[in-house]
Protein backbone atom coordinates (compact mmCIF):
# COMPACT_ATOMS: atom_id res chain seq x y z
CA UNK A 1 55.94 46.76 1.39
CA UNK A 2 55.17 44.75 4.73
CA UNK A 3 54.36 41.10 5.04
CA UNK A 4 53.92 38.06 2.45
CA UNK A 5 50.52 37.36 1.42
CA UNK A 6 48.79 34.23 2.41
CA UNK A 7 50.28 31.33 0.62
CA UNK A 8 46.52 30.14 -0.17
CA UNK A 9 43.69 32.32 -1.27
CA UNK A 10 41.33 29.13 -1.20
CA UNK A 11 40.54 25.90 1.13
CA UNK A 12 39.57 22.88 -0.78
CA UNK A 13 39.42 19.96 0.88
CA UNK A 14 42.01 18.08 -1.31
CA UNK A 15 44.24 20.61 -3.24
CA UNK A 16 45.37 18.13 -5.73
CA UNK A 17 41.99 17.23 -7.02
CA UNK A 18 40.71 19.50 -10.34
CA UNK A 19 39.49 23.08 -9.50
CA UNK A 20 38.81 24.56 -12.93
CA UNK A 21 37.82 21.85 -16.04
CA UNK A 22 37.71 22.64 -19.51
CA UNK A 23 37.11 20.45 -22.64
CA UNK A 24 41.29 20.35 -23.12
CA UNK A 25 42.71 20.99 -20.08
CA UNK A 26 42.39 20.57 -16.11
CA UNK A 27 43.91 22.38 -13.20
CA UNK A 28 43.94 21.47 -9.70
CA UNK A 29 43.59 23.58 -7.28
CA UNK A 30 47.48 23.48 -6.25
CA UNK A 31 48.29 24.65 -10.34
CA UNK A 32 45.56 27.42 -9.91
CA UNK A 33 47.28 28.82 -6.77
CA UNK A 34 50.46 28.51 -8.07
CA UNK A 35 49.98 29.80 -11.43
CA UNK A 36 48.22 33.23 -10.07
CA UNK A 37 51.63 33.65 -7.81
CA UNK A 38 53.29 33.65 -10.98
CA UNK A 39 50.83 35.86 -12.45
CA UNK A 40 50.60 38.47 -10.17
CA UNK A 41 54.55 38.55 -10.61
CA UNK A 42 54.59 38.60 -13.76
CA UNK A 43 52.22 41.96 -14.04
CA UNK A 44 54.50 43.50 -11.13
CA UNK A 45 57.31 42.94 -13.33
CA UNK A 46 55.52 44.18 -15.96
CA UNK A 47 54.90 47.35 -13.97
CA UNK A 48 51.18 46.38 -13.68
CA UNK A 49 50.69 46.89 -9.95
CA UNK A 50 48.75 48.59 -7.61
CA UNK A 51 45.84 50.02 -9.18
CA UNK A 52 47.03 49.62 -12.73
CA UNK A 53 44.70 47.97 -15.29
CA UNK A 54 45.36 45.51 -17.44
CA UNK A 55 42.66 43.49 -19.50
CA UNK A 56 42.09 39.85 -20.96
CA UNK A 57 40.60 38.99 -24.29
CA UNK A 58 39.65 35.51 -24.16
CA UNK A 59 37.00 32.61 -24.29
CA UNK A 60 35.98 31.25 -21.51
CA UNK A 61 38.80 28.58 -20.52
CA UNK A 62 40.98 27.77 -17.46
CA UNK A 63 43.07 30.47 -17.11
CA UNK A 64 40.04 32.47 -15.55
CA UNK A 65 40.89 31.62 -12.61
CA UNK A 66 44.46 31.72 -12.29
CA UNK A 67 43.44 35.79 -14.14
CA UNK A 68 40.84 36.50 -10.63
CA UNK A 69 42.90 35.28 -8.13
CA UNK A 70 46.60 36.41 -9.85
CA UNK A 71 44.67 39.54 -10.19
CA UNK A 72 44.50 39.95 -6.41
CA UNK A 73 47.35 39.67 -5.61
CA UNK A 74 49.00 42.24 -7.60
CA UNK A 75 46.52 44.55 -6.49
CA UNK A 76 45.47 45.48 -10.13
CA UNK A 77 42.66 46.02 -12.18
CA UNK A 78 41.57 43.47 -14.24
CA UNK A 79 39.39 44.27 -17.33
CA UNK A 80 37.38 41.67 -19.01
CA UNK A 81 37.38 42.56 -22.67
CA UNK A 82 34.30 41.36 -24.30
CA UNK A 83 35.48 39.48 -27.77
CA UNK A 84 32.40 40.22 -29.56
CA UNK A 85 33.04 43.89 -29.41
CA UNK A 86 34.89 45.59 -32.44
CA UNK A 87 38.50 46.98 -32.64
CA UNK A 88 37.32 50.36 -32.64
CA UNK A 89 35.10 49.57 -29.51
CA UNK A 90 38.06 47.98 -27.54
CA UNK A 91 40.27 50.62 -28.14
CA UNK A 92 37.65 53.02 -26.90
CA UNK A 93 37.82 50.94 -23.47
CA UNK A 94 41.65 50.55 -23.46
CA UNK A 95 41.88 54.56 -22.98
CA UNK A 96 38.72 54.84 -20.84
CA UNK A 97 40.55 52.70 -18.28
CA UNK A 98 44.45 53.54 -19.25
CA UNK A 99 45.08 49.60 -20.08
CA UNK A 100 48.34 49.28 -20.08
CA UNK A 101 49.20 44.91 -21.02
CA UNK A 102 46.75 42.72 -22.58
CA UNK A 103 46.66 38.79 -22.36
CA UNK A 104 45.01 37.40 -25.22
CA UNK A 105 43.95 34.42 -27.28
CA UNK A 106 45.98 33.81 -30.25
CA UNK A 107 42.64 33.77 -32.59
CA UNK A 108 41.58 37.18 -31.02
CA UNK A 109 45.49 38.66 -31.57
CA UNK A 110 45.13 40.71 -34.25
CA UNK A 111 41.84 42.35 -33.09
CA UNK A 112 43.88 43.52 -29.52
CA UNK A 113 46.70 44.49 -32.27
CA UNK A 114 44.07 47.09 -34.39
CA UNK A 115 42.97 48.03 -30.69
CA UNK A 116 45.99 48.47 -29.76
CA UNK A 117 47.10 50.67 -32.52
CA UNK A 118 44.13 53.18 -32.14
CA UNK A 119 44.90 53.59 -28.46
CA UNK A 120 47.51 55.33 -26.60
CA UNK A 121 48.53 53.05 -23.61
CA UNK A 122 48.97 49.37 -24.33
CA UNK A 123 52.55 48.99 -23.99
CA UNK A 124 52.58 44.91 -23.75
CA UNK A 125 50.53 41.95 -25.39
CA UNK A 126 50.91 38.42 -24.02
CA UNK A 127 49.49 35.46 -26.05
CA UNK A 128 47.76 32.73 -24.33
CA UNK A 129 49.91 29.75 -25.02
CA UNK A 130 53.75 28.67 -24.96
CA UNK A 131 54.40 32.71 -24.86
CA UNK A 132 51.86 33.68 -21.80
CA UNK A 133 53.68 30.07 -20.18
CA UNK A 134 57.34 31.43 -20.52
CA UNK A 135 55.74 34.76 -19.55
CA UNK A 136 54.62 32.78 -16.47
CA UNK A 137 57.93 30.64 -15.67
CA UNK A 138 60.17 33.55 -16.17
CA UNK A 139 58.03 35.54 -12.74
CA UNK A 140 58.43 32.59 -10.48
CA UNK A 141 55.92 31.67 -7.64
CA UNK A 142 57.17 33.34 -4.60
CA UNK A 143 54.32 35.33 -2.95
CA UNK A 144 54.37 39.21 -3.47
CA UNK A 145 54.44 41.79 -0.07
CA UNK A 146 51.13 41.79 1.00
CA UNK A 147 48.91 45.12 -0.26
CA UNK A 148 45.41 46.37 -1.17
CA UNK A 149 43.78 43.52 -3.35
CA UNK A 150 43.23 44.19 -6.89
CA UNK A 151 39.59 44.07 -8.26
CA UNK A 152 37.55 43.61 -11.48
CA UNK A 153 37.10 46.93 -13.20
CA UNK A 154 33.91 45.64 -14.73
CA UNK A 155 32.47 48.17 -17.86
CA UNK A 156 28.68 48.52 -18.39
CA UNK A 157 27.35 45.83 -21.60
CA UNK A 158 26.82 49.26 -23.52
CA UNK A 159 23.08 48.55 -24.06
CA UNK A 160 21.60 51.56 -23.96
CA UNK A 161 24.62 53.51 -25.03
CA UNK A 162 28.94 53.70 -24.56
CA UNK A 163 30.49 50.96 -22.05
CA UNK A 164 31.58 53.01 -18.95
CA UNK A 165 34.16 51.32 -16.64
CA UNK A 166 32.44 51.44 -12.91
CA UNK A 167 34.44 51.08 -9.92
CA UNK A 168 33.23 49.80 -6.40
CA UNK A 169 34.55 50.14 -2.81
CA UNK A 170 33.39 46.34 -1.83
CA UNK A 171 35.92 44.64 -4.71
CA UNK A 172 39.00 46.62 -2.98
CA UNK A 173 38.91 43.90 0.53
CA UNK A 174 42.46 42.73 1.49
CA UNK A 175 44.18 39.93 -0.19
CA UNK A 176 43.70 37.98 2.98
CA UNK A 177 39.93 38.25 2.57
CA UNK A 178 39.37 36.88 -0.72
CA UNK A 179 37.83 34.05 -0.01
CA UNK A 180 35.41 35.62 2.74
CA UNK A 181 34.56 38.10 0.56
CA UNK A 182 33.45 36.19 -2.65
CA UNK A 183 32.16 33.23 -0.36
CA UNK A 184 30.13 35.95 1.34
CA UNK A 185 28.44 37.12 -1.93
CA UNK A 186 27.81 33.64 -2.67
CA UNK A 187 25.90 32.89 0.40
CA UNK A 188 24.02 36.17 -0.36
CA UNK A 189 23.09 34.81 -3.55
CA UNK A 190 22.08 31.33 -2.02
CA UNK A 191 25.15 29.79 -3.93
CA UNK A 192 25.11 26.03 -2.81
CA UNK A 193 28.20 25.22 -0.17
CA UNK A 194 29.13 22.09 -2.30
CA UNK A 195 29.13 20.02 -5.28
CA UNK A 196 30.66 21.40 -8.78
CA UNK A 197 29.83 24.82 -10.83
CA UNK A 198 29.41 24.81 -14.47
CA UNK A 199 29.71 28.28 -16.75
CA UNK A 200 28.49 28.54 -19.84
CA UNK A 201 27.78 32.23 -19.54
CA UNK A 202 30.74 34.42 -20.33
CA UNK A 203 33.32 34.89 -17.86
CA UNK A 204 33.75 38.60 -19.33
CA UNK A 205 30.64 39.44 -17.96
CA UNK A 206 29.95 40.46 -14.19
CA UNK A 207 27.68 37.58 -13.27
CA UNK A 208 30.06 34.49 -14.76
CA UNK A 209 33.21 36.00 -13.42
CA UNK A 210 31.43 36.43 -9.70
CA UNK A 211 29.97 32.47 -9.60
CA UNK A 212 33.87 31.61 -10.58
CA UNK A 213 35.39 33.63 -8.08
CA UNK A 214 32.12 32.59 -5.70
CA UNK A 215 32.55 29.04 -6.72
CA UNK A 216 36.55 29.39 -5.90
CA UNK A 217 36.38 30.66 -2.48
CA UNK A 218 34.05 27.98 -1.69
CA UNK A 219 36.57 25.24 -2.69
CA UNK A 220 34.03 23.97 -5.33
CA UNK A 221 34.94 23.03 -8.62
CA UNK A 222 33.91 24.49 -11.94
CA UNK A 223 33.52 23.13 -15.73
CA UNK A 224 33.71 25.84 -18.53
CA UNK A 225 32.24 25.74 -21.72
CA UNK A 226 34.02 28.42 -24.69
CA UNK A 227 29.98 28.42 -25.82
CA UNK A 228 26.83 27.39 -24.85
CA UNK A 229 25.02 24.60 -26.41
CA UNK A 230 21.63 23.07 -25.47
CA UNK A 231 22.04 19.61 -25.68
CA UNK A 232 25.82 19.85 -24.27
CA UNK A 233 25.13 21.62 -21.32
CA UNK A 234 22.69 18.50 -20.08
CA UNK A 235 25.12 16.12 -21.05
CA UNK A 236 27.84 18.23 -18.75
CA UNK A 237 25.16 18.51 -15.80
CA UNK A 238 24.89 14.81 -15.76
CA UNK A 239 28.03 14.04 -16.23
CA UNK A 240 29.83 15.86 -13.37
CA UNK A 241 26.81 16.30 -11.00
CA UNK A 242 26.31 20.02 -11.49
CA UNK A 243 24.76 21.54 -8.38
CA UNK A 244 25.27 25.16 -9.01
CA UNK A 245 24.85 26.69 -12.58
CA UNK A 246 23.95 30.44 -13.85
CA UNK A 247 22.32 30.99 -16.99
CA UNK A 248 20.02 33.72 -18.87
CA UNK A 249 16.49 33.61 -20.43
CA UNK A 250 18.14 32.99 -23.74
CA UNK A 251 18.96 30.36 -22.53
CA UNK A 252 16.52 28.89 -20.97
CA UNK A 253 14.38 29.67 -23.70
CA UNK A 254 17.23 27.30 -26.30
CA UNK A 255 16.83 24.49 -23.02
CA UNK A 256 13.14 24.44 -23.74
CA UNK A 257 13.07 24.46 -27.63
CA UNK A 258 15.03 21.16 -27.53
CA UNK A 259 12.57 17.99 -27.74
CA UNK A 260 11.41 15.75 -25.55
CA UNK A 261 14.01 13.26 -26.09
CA UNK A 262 16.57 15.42 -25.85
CA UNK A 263 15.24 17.14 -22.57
CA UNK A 264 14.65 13.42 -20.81
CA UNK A 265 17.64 12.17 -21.94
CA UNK A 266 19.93 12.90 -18.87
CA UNK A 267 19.89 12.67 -15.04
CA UNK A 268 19.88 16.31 -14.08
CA UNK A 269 18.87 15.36 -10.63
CA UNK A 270 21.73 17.15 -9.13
CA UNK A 271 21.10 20.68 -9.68
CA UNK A 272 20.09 22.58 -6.82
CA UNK A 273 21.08 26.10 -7.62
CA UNK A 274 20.07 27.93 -11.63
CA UNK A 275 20.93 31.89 -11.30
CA UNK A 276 19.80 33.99 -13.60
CA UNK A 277 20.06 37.31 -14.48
CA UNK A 278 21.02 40.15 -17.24
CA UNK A 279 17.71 40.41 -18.97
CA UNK A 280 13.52 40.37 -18.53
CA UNK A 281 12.61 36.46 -18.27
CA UNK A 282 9.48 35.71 -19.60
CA UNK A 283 7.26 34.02 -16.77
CA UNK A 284 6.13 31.33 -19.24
CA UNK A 285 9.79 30.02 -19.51
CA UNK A 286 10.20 30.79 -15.46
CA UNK A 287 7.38 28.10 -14.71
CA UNK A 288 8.74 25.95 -17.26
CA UNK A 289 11.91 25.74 -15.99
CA UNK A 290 10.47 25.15 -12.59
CA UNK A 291 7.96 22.56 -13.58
CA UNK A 292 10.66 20.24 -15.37
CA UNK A 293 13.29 20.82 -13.08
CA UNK A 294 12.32 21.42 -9.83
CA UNK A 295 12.54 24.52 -7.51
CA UNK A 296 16.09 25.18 -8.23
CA UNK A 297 15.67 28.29 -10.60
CA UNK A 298 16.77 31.68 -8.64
CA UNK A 299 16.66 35.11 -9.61
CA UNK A 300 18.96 38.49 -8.80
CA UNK A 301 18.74 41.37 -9.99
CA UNK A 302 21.78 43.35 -9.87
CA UNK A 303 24.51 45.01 -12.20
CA UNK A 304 27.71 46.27 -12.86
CA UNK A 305 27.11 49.29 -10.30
CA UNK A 306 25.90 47.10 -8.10
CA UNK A 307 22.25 47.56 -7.80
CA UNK A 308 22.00 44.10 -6.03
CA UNK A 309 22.08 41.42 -5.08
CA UNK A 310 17.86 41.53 -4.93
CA UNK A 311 17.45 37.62 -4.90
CA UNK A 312 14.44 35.05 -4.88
CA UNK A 313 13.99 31.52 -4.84
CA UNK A 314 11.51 29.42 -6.89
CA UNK A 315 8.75 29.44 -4.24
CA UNK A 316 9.43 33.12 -3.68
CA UNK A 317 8.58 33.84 -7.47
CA UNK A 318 5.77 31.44 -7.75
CA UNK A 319 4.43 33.68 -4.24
CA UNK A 320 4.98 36.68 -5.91
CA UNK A 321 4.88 36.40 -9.93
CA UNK A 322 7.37 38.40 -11.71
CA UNK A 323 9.32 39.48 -8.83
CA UNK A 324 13.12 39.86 -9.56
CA UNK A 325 13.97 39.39 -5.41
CA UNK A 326 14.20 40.85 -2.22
CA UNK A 327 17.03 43.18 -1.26
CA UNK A 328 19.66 41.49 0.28
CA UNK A 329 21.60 42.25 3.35
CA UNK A 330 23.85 44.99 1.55
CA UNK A 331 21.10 46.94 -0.42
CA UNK A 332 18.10 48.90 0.25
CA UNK A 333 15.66 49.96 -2.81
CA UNK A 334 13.62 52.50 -3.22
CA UNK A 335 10.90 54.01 -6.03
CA UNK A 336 10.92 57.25 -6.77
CA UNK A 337 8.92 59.82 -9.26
CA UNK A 338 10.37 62.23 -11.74
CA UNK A 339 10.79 65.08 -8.99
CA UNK A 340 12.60 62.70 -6.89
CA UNK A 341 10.07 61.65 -4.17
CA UNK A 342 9.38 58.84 -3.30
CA UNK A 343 5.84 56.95 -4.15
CA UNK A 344 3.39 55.19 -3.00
CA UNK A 345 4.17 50.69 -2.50
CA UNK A 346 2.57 49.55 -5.84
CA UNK A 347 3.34 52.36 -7.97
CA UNK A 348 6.07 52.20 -11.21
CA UNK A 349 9.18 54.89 -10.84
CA UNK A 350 12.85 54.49 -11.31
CA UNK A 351 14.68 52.37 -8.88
CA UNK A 352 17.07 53.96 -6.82
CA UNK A 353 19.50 51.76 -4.12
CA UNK A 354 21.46 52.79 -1.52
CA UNK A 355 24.35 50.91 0.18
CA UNK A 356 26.46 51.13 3.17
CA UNK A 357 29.85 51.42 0.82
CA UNK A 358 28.16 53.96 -1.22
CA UNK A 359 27.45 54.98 -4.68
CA UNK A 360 29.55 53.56 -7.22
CA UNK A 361 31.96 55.45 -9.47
CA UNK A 362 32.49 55.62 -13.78
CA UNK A 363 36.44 55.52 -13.51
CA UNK A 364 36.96 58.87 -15.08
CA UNK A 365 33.71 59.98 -15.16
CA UNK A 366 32.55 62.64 -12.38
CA UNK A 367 29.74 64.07 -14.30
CA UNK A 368 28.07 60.47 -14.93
CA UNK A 369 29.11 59.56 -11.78
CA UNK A 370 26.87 62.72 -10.74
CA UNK A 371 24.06 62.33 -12.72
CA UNK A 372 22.95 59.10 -11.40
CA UNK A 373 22.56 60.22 -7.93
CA UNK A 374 20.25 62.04 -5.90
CA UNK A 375 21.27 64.47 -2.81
CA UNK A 376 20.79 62.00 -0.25
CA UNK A 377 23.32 59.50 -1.91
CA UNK A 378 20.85 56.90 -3.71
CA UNK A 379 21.57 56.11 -6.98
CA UNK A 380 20.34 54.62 -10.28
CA UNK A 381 20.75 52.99 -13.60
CA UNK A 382 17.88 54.06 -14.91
CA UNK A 383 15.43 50.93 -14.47
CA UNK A 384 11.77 51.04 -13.40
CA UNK A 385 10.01 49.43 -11.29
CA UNK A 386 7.61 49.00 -8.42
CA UNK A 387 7.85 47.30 -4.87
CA UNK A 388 4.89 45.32 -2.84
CA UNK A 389 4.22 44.90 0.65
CA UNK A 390 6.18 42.14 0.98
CA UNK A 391 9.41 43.59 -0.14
CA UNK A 392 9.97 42.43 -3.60
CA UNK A 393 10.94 44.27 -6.25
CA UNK A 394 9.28 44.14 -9.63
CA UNK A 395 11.09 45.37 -12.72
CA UNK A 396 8.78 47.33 -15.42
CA UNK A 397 11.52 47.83 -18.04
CA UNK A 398 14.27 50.34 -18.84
CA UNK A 399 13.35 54.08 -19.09
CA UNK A 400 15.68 54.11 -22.10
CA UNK A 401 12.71 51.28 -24.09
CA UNK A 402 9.73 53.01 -22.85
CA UNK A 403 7.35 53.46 -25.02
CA UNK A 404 4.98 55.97 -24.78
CA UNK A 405 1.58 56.03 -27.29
CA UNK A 406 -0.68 58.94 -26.90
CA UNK A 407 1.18 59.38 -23.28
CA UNK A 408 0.69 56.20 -22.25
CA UNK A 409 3.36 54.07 -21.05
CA UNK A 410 3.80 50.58 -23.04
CA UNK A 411 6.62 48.37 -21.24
CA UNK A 412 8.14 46.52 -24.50
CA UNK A 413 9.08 43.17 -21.97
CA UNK A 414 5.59 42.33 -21.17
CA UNK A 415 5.23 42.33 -25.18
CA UNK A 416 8.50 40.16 -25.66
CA UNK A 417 7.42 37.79 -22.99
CA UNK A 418 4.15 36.93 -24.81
CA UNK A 419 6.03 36.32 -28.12
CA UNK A 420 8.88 34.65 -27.14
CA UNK A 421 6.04 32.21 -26.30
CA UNK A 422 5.45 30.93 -29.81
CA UNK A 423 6.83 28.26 -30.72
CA UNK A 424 8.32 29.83 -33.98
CA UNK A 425 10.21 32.86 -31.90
CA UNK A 426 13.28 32.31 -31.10
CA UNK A 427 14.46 35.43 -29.77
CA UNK A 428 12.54 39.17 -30.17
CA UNK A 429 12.89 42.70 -29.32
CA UNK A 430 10.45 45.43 -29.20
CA UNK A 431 10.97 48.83 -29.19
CA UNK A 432 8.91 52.35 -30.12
CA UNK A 433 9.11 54.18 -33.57
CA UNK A 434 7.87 57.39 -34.46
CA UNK A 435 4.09 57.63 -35.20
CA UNK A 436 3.40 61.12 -36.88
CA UNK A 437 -0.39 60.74 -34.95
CA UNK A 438 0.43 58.98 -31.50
CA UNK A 439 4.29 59.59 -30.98
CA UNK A 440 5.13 56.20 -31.09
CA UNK A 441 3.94 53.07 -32.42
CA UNK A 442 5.24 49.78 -31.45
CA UNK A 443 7.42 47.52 -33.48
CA UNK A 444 8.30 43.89 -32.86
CA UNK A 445 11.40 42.36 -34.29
CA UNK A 446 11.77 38.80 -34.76
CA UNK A 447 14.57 36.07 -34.77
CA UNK A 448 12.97 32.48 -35.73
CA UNK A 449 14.12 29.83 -34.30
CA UNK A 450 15.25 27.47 -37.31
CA UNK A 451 15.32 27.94 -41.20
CA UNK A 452 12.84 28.78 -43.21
CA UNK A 453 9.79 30.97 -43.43
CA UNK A 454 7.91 32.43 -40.02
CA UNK A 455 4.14 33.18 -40.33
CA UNK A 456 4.00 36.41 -38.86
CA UNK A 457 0.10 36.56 -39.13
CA UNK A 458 0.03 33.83 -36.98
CA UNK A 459 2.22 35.41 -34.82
CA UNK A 460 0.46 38.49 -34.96
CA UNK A 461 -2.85 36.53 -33.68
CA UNK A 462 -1.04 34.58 -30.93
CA UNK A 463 -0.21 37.86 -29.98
CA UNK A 464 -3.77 39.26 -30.42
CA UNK A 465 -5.45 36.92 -27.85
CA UNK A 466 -3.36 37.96 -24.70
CA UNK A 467 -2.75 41.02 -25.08
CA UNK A 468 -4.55 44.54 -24.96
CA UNK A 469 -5.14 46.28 -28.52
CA UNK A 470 -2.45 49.17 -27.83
CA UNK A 471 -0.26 47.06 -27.15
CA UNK A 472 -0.05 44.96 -30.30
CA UNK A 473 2.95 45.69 -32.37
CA UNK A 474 1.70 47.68 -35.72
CA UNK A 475 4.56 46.13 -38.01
CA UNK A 476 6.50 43.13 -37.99
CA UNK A 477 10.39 42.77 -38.93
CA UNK A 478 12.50 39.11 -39.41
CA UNK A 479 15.95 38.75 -39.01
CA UNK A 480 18.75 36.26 -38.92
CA UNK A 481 20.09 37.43 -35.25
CA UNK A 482 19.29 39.94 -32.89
CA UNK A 483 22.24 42.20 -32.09
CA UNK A 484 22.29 40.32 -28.39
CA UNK A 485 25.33 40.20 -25.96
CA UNK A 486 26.49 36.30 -24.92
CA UNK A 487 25.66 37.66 -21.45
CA UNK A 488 21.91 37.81 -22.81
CA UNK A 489 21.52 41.63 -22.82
CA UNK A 490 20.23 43.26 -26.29
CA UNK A 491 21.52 46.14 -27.68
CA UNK A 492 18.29 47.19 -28.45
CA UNK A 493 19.29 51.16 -29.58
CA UNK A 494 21.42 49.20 -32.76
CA UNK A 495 17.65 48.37 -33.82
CA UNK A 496 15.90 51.67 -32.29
CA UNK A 497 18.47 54.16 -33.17
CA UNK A 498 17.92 54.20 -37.29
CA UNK A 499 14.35 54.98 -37.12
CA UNK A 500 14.83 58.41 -34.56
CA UNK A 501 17.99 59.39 -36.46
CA UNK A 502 16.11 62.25 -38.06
């Protein structure tokens, strides 16, 4: 099928020194090169090759990288299964995208078995482990012909309804390209050029799996976490002089809960790069973040269709509040009404983009594929927004969680913002419910943030002295957890749904 492929996908400066750290293992970079030769043999052998889709169900851990850049080289389609989901739901995914081998952690086996049995094309599962290494040993490391590289084949978090699989002309580059390619959208995103990466986010999700492969092609090393904890996550910075790091408001909001000792209890002096993402952030925890670390926090707005990068820095935000970014090299926004026109700098309407690759596609999916488009090739994913003079985009919230009170609109993340602000919230979603007089009224749903008993009248007056009357949620609800992805997105509708089922 023509040439080799490049013996090296990546350039560190010392290939024997660790490229991927985890709490029970290390790889250098030599054992991550060599170990995705042998994987991308392994799926050939398989008969996962070009364009065929297999998927991983796994914690974050090691492997990750050896599954990107293996990936690549067979010139598959990877499919991050998200281990929180349900059999049922992973099946669902396993026919959407014709899966056809699973790797998975032993733990997680017997969900990818149920999966497996309600879906019609998984015809191998390989168990991280001594089974995934023989798997591995058996392929041997020689380098495949060179062909088309393989990409993610990234599904949507499901928020606002079913996971769709989206597909992207910019993840299809040539093998030889890798590192250009995911080095380039790390420059986009201001990614630091050196010092070491540490994920705590997800690598399942879009944003963890793009700093990896980001963080690869750059030759800089990266620490995983399987979960995110608070007071860990200091102790890693400090302890292997984290420069480059993305998180989500959850979790900056868990960083800030911890106490003062806690917080001043490491040297986090070497961060220069915090990306975050996925979901609103409340501009109380934005400046906080800022004021005890420094201006290292960054913003993008983007998703799985690739509606990004938009990016800003600190002083960018603090210069214009509540900004998500600026459009980067490869995008161009613009706001547009119902009737498809465009309006006036300033002015909220859905956010359409427009990129020199194109729209992207819902693998098997031409009408949804469709119906986010307009004639002229822009397309959306149905958030709104406005834009200022300056460029920067402003998100309002998701037409899907609009509320709308006597034909008014009521943006439920200006609400959460001021409530996550009590000290007693630990996480909260708002949302409309019907109102036989206005349409909707507004309800508020809260997780604390330890044991015990919340006062929700106090809440309720914290609440009253920032924001307007109509926009004061009319009833109150406490629960254990909200129904919220690891990536930080809520699947708000699991909440919403019950009360418009009638």
């Amino acid at each position: 099928m023509g040439e080799p492929q490049p013996e090296r996908l990546m350039s560190p400066i010392d290939p024997m020194t660790a490229a991927v750290i985890a709490s029970d293992r290390v790889l250098s970079w030599d054992e991550v090169e060599t170990r995705a030769r042998r994987l991308a043999r392994a799926l050939d052998g398989a008969g996962v090759s070009l364009g065929d889709v297999w998927g991983v169900l796994a914690r974050n851990r090691v492997e990750w990288a050896e599954f990107s850049l293996g990936n690549a080289r067979a010139g598959s389609r990877i499919v991050p299964f998200n281990w929180h989901l349900t059999a049922v739901e992973i099946a669902a995914l396993m026919d959407d995208s014709a899966c056809r081998l699973v790797v998975v952690e032993r733990d997680l086996r017997s969900l990818v078995e149920d999966a497996a049995s309600n879906a019609g094309t998984i015809e191998t599962i390989i168990e991280l482990g001594p089974e995934y290494e023989a798997w591995l040993d058996d392929a041997g490391d020689e380098v495949l012909d060179e062909r088309p590289s393989g990409s993610p084949l990234m599904f949507t978090g499901g928020t606002t309804g079913k996971s769709k699989g989206v597909t992207r002309a910019e993840l299809g580059a040539g093998i030889s390209n890798f590192a250009a390619t995911w080095g380039g959208w790390g420059s986009l995103v201001r990614m630091p050029e050196h010092g070491a990466t540490l994920i705590t986010t997800p690598l399942y999700h879009a944003l963890g799996s793009a700093v990896l492969a980001a963080s690869l092609a750059k030759g800089k090393p990266v620490v995983v976490t399987a979960r995110f904890d608070p007071a860990a996550t200091l102790e890693l910075i400090e302890r292997h002089s984290i420069t480059t790091a993305p998180m989500v408001p959850t979790q900056f909001i868990r960083l800030l809960k911890l106490d003062d000792v806690e917080r001043s209890a490491h040297d986090l002096s070497s961060l220069e790069w915090i990306l975050h993402t996925a979901a609103p952030c409340p501009s109380w925890a934005k400046v906080a973040m800022i004021e005890w670390l420094g201006p290292v926090i960054y913003e993008m707005y983007g998703s799985s269709e690739g509606t990004g990068p938009a990016i800003c820095d600190s002083q960018e935000w603090l210069d214009h509040p509540g900004t998500v970014g600026k459009a980067s090299a490869r995008i161009e926004y613009s706001i547009v009404d119902d009737d498809g026109n465009d309006v006036p700098l300033g002015e909220v309407g859905t956010i359409y983009c427009r990129r020199a690759d194109g729209a992207p596609e819902y693998y098997g999916d031409p009408e949804k594929t469709a119906s986010i488009q307009l004639s002229d090739g822009r397309f959306t994913v149905g958030d709104l927004g406005w834009m200022d003079a300056d460029g920067f985009l402003y998100l309002a919230d998701r037409r899907v969680d609009l509320i709308l009170i006597a034909g008014s609109n009521v943006y439920p993340a200006e609400i959460e913002a001021v409530l996550s602000e009590h000290p007693a919230v630990g996480d909260v979603a708002v949302f409309g419910i019907p109102d036989p007089e206005w349409g909707e009224q507004i309800k508020a749903v809260i997780e604390p943030v330890g044991p015990g008993p919340i006062d929700l009248d106090d809440v309720a007056g914290f609440a009253s002295k920032r924001l307007a009357q109509y926009k004061l949620p009319k009833s109150y609800d406490v629960v254990d957890q909200l129904p919220r992805e690891a990536h930080g997105k809520l699947k708000k509708r699991f909440l919403r749904d019950p009360y418009w089922a009638d």
